[in-house]
C-alpha atoms as a PDB file:
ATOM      1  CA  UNK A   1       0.000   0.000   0.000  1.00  0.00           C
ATOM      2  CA  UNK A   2       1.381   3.435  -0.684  1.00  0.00           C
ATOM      3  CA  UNK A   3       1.225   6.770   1.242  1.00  0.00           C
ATOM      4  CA  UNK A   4      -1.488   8.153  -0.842  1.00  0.00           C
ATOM      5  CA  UNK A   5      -3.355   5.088  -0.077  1.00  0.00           C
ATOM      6  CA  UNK A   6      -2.695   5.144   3.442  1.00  0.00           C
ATOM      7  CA  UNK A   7      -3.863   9.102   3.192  1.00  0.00           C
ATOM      8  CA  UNK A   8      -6.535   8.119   1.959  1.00  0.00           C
ATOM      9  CA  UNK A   9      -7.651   5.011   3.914  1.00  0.00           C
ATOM     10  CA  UNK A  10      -6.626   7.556   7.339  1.00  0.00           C
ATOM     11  CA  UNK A  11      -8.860  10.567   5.829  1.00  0.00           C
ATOM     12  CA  UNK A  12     -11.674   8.255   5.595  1.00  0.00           C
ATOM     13  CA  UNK A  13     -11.034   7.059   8.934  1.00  0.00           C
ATOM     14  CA  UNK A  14     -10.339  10.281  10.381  1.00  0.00           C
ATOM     15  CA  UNK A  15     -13.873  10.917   9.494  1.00  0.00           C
ATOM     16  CA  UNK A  16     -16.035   8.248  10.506  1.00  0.00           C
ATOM     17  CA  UNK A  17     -14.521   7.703  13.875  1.00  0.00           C
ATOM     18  CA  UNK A  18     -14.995  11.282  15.048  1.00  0.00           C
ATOM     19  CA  UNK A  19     -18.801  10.983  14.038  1.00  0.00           C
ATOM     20  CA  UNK A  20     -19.457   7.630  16.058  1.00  0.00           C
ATOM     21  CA  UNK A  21     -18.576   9.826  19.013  1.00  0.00           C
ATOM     22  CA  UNK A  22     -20.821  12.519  18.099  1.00  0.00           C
ATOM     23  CA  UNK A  23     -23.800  10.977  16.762  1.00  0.00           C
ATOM     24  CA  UNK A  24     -23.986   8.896  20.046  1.00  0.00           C
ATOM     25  CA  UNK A  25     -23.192  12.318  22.292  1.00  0.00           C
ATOM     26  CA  UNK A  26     -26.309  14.014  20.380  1.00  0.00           C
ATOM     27  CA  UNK A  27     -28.410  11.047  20.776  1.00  0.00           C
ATOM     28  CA  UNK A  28     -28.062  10.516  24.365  1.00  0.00           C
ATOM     29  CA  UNK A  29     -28.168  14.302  25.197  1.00  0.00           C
ATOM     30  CA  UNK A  30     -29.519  16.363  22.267  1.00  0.00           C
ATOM     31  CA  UNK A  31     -28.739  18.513  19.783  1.00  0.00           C
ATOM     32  CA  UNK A  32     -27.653  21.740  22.100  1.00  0.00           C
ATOM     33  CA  UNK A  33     -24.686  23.383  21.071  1.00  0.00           C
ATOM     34  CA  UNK A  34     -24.142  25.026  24.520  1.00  0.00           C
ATOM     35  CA  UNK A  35     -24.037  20.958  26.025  1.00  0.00           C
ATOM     36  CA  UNK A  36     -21.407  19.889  23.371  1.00  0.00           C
ATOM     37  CA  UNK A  37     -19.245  22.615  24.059  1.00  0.00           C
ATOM     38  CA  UNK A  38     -19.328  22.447  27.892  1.00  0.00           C
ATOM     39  CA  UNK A  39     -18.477  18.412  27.579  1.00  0.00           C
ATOM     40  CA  UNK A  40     -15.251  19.719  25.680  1.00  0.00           C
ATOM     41  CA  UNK A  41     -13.851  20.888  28.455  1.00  0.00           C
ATOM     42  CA  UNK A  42     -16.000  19.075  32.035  1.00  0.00           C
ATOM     43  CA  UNK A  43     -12.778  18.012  33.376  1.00  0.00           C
ATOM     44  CA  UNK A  44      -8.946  17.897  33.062  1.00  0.00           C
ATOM     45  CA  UNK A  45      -8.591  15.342  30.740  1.00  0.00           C
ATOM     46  CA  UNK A  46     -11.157  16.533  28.592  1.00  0.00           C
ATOM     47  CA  UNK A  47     -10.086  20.137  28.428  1.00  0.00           C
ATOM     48  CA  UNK A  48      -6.486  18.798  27.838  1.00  0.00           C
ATOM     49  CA  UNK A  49      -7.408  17.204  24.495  1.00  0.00           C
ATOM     50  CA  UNK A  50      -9.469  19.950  23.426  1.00  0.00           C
ATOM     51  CA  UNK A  51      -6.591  22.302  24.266  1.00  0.00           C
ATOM     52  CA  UNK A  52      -4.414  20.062  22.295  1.00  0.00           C
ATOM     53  CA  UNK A  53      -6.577  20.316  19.031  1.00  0.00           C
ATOM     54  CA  UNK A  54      -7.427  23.538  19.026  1.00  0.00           C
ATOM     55  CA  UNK A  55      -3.391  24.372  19.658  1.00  0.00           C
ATOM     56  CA  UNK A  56      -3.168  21.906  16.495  1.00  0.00           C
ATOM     57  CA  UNK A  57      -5.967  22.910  14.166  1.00  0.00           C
ATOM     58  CA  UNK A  58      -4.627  26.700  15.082  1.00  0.00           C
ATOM     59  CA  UNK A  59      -0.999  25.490  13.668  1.00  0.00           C
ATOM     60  CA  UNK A  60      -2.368  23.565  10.897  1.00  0.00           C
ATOM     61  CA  UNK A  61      -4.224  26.795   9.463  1.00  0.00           C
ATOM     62  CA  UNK A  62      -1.344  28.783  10.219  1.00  0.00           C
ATOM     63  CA  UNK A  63       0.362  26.598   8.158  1.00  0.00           C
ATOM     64  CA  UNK A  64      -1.991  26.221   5.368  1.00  0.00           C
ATOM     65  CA  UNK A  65      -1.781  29.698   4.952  1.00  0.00           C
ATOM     66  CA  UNK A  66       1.909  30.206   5.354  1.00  0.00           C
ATOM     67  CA  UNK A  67       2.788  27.941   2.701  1.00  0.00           C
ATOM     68  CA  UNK A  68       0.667  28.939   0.189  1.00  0.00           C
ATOM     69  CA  UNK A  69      -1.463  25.561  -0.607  1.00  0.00           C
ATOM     70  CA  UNK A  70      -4.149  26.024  -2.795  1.00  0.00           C
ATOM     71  CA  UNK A  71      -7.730  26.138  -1.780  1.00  0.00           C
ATOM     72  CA  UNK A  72      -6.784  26.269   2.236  1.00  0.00           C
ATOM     73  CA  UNK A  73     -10.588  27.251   2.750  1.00  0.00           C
ATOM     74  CA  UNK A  74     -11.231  23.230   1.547  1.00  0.00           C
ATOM     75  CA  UNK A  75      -9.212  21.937   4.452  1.00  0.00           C
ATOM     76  CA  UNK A  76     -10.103  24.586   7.623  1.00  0.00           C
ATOM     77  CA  UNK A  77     -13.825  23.926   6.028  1.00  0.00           C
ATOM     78  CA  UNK A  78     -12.836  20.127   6.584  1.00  0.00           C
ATOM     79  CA  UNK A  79     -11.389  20.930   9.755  1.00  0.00           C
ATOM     80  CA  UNK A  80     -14.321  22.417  11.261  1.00  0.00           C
ATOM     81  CA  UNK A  81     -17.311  19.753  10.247  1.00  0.00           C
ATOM     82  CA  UNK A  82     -15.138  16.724  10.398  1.00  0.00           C
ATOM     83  CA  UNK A  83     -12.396  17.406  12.322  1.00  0.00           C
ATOM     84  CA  UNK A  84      -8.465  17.403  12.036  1.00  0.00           C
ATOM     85  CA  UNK A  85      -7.716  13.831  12.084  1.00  0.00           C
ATOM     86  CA  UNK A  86      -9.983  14.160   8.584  1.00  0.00           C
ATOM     87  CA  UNK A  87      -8.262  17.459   7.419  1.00  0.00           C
ATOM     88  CA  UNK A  88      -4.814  16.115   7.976  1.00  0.00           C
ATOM     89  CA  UNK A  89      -4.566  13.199   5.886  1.00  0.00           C
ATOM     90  CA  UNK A  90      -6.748  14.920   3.416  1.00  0.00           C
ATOM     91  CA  UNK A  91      -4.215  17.324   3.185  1.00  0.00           C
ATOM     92  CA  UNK A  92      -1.241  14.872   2.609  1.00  0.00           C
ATOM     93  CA  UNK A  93      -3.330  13.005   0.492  1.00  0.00           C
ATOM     94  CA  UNK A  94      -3.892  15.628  -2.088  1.00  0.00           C
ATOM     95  CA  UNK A  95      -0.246  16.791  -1.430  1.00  0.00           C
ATOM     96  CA  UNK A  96       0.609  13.155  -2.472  1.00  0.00           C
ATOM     97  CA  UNK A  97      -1.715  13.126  -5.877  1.00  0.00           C
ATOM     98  CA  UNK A  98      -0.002  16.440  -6.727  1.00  0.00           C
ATOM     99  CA  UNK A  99       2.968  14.945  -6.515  1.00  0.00           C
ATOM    100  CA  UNK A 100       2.537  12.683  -9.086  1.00  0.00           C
ATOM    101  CA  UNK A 101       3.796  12.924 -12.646  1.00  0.00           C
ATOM    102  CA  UNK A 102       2.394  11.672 -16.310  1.00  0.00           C
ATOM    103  CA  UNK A 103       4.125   8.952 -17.555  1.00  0.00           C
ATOM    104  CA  UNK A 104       6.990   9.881 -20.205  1.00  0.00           C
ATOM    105  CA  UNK A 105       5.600   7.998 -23.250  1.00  0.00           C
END
């Protein structure tokens, strides 16, 4: 399997998991905003990992930007509803596919 597979496999991944979590947070206590956000952070450990991705995502969009990548609105926009461990390999992903050249025929 290559790294653009692996990319890919980890974007789709990256996706899915997050949304298992979710999905079963809303359905045992309801869609309220105001709920979700106050589980982010209802003790240490919690607010620790939230710290951590927020530090992240806020690098990752620095970053984006910084380097000049094209369309860095597709992967903060991924970032946001999905979540970075769906934005990340997404990004290499595409990086990888970009990398690739047309055959010399």
């Amino acid at each position: 399997m290559t790294m653009k597979q692996i990319y890919l496999v980890m974007a789709i991944v990256g996706g899915v998991v997050p949304y298992i979590f979710f999905l079963d947070f809303f359905a045992n206590e309801g869609i309220a905003i105001s709920g979700f956000l106050a589980a982010l952070f209802v003790n240490g450990a919690a607010g620790g990992f939230t710290a951590d991705l927020l530090i992240t995502s806020t690098v990752f969009w620095l970053f984006l930007f910084s380097s000049g990548v094209s369309k860095p609105w597709l992967y903060i926009a991924v970032n946001l509803t999905i979540g970075l461990s769906c934005a990340v390999p997404l990004y290499l992903y595409m990086a990888e596919k970009g990398k690739e050249q047309p055959a010399v025929t």
